[in-house]
N, C-alpha and C. Protein backbone atom coordinates (compact mmCIF):
# COMPACT_ATOMS: atom_id res chain seq x y z
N UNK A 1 14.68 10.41 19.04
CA UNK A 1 15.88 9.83 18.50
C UNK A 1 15.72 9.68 16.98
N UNK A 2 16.79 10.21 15.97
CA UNK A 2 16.65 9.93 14.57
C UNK A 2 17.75 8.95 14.74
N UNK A 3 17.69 7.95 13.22
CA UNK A 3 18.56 7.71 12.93
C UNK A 3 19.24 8.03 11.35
N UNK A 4 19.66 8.17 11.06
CA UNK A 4 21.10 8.25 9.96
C UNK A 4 20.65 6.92 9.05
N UNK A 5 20.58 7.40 7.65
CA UNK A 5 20.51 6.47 6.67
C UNK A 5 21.96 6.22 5.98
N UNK A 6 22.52 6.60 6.52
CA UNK A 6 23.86 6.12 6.04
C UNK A 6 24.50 5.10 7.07
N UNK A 7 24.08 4.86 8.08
CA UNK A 7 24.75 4.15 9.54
C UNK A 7 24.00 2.72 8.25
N UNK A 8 22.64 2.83 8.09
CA UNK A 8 21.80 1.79 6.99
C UNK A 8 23.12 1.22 5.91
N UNK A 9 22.70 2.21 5.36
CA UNK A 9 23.75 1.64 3.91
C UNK A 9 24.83 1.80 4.07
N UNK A 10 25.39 1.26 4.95
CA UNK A 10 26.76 0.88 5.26
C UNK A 10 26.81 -0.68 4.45
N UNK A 11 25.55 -1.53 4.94
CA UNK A 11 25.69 -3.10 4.15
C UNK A 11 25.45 -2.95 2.39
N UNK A 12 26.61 -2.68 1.98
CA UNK A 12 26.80 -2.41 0.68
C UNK A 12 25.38 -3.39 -0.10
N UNK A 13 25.15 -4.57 0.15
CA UNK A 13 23.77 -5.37 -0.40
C UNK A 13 22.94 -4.07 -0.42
N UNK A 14 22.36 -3.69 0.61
CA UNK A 14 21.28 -2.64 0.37
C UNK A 14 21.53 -1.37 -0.08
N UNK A 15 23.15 -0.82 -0.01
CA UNK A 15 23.50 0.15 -0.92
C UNK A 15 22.89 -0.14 -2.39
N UNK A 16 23.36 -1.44 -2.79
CA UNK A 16 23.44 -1.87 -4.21
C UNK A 16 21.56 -1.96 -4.70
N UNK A 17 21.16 -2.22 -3.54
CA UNK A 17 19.84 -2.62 -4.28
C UNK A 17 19.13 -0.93 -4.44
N UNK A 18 19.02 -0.24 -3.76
CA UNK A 18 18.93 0.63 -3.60
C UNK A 18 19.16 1.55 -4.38
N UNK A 19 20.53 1.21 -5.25
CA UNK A 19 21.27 2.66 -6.62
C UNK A 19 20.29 1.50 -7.44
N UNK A 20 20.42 0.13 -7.60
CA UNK A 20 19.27 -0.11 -9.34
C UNK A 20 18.09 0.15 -8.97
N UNK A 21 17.40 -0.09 -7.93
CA UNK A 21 15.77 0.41 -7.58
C UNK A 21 15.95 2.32 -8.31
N UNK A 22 16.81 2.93 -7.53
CA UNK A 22 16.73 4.13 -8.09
C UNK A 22 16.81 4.17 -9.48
N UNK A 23 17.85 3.62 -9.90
CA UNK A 23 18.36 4.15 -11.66
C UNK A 23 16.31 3.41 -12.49
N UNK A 24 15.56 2.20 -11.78
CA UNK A 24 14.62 1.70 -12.45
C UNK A 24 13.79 2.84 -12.38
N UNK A 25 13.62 3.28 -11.22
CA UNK A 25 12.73 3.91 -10.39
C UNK A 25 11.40 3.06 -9.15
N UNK A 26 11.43 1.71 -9.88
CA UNK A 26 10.90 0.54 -8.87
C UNK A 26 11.96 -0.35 -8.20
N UNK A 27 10.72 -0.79 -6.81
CA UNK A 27 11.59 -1.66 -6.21
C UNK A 27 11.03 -3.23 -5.74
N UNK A 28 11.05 -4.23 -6.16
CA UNK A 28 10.23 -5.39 -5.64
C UNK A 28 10.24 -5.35 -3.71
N UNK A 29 8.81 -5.42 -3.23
CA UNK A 29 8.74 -5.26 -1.89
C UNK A 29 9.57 -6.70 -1.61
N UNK A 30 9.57 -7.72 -1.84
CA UNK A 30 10.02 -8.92 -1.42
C UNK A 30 11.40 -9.16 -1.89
N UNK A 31 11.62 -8.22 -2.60
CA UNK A 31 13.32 -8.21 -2.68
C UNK A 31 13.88 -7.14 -1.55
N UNK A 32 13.34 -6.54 -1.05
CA UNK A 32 13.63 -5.07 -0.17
C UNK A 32 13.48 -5.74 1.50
N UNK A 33 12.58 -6.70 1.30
CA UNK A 33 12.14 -7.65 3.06
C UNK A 33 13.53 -8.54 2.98
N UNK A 34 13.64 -9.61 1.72
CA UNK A 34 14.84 -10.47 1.84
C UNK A 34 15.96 -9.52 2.27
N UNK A 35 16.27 -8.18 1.57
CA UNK A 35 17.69 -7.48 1.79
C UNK A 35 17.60 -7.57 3.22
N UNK A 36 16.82 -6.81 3.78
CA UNK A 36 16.29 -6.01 5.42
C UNK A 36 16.23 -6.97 6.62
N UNK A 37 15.53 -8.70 6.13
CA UNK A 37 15.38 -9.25 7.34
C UNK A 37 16.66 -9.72 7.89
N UNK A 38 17.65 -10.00 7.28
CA UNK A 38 19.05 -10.61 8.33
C UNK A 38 19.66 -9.21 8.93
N UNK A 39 19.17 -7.64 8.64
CA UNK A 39 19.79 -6.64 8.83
C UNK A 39 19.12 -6.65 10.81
N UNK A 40 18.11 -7.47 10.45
CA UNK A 40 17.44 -7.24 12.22
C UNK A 40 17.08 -5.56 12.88
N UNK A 41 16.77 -4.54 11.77
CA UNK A 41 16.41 -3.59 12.11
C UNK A 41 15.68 -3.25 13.00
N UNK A 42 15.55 -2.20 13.89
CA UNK A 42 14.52 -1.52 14.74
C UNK A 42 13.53 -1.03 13.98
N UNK A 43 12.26 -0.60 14.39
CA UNK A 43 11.11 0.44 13.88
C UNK A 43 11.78 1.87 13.18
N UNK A 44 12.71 2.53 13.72
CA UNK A 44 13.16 3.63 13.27
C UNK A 44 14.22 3.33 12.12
N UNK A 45 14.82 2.22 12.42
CA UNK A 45 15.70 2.35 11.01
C UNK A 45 15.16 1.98 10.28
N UNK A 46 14.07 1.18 10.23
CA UNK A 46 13.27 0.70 9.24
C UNK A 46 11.91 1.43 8.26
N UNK A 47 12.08 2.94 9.25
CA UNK A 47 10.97 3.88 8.85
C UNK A 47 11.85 4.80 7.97
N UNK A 48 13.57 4.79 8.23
CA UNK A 48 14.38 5.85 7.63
C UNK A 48 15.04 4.87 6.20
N UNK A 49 14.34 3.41 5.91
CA UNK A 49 14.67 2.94 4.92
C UNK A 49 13.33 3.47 4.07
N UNK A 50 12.27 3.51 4.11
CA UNK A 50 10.90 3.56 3.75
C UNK A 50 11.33 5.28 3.42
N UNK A 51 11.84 5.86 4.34
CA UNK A 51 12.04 7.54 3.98
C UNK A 51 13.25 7.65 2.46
N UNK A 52 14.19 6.93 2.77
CA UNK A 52 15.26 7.09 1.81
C UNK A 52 14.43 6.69 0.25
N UNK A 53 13.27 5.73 0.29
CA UNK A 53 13.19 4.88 -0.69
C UNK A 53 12.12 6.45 -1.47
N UNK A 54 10.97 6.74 -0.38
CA UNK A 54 10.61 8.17 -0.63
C UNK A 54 11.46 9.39 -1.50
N UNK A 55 12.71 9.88 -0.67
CA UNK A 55 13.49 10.56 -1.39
C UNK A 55 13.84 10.05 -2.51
N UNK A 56 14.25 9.07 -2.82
CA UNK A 56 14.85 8.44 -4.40
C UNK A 56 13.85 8.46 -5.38
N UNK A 57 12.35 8.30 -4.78
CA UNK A 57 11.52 8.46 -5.79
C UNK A 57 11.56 6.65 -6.10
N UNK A 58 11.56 6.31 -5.28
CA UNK A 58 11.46 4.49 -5.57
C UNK A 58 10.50 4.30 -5.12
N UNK A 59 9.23 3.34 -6.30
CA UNK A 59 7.93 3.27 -5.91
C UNK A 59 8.47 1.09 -5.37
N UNK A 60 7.80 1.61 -4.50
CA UNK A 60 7.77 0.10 -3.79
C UNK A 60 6.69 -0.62 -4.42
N UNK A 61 6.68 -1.98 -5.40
CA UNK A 61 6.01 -2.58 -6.04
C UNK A 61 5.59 -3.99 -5.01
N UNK A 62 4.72 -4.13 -4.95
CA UNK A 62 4.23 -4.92 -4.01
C UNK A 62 3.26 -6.47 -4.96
N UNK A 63 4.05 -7.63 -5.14
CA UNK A 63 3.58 -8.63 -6.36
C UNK A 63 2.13 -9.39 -5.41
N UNK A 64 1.32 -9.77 -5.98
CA UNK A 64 0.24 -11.06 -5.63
C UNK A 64 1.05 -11.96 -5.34
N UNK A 65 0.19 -13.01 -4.24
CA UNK A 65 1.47 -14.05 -3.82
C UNK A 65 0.71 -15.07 -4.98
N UNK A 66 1.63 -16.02 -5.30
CA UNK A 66 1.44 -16.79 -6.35
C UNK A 66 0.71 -17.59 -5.24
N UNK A 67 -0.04 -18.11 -6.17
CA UNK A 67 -1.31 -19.43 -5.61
C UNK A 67 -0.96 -20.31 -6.99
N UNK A 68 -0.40 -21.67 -5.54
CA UNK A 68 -0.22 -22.20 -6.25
C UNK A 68 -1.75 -23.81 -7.41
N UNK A 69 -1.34 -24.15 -8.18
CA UNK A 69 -2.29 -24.81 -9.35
C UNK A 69 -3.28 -25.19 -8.55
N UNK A 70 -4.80 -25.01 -8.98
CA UNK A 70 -5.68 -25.78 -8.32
C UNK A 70 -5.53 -27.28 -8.66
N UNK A 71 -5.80 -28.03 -7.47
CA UNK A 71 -5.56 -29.65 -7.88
C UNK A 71 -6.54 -30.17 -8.47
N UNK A 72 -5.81 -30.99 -9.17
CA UNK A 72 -6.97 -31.71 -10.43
C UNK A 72 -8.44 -31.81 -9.62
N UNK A 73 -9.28 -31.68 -10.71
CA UNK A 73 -10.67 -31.90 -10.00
C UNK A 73 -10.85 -33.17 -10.45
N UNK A 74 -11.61 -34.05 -9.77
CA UNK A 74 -11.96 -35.43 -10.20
C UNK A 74 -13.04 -35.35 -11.51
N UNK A 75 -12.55 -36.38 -12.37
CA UNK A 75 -12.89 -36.68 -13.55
C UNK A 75 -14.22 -36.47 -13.48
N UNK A 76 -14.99 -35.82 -14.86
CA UNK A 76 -16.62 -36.09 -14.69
C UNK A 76 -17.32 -37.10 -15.50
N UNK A 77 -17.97 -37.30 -14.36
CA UNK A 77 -18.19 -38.72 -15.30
C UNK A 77 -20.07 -38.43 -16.00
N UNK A 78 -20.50 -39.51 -16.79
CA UNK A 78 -21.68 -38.76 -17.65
C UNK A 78 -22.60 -38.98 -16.63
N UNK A 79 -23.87 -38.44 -16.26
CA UNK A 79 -25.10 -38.43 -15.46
C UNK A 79 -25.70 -39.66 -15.87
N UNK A 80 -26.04 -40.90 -14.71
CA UNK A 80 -26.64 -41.44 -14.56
C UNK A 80 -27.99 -41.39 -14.95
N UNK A 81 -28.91 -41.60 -15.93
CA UNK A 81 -30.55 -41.35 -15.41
C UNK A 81 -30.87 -42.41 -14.95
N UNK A 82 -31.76 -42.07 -14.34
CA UNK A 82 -32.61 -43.00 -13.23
C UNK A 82 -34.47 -42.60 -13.71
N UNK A 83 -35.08 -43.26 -13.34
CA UNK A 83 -36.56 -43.35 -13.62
C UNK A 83 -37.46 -44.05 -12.63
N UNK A 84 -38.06 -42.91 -11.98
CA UNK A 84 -38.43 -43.57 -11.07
C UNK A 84 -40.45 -44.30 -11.43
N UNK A 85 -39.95 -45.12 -10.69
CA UNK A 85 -41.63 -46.08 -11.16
C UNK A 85 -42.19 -45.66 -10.19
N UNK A 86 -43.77 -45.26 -10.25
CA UNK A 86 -44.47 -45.47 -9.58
C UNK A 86 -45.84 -46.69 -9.63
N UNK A 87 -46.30 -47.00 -8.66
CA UNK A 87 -47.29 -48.02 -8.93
C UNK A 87 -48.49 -47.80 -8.61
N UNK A 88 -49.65 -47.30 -9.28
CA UNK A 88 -50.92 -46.79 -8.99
C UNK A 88 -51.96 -47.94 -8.63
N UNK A 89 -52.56 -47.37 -7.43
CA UNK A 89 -53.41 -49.36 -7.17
C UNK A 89 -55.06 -48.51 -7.50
């Protein structure tokens, strides 16, 4: 069974993202999942979006997930010395 990339871009949203990804030549992967996940695609229409993005010559840019600030580290405070005694009998 094929399916038809046009039955796809019927939801003008992914038409649209799709002509500026082309005219850039990139496409943010996490802008391309937000378009796709309310579309509730199958495996095959979702392999003939990955094909279309191929033909256009749209490189799928894939970002680091932001991590977010390490939390403050506790204050340092100055080193104690200590001295230890011994007592020789």
């Amino acid at each position: 069974m094929t399916v038809e990339i046009e039955t796809i871009l019927v939801n003008e949203g992914l038409a649209a993202l799709l002509e500026a990804a082309e005219a850039s030549g990139q496409l943010r992967q996490l802008e391309l999942v937000e378009r796709l996940e309310p579309l509730e695609l199958d495996p095959l229409e979702l392999e003939a979006v990955y094909t279309e993005l191929d033909r256009r010559a749209i490189e799928l840019v894939v970002e680091p997930e932001k991590v977010d600030a390490p939390a403050a580290l506790p204050a340092v405070t100055a080193p104690v010395e200590t001295t230890a005694f011994t007592e020789t009998l």
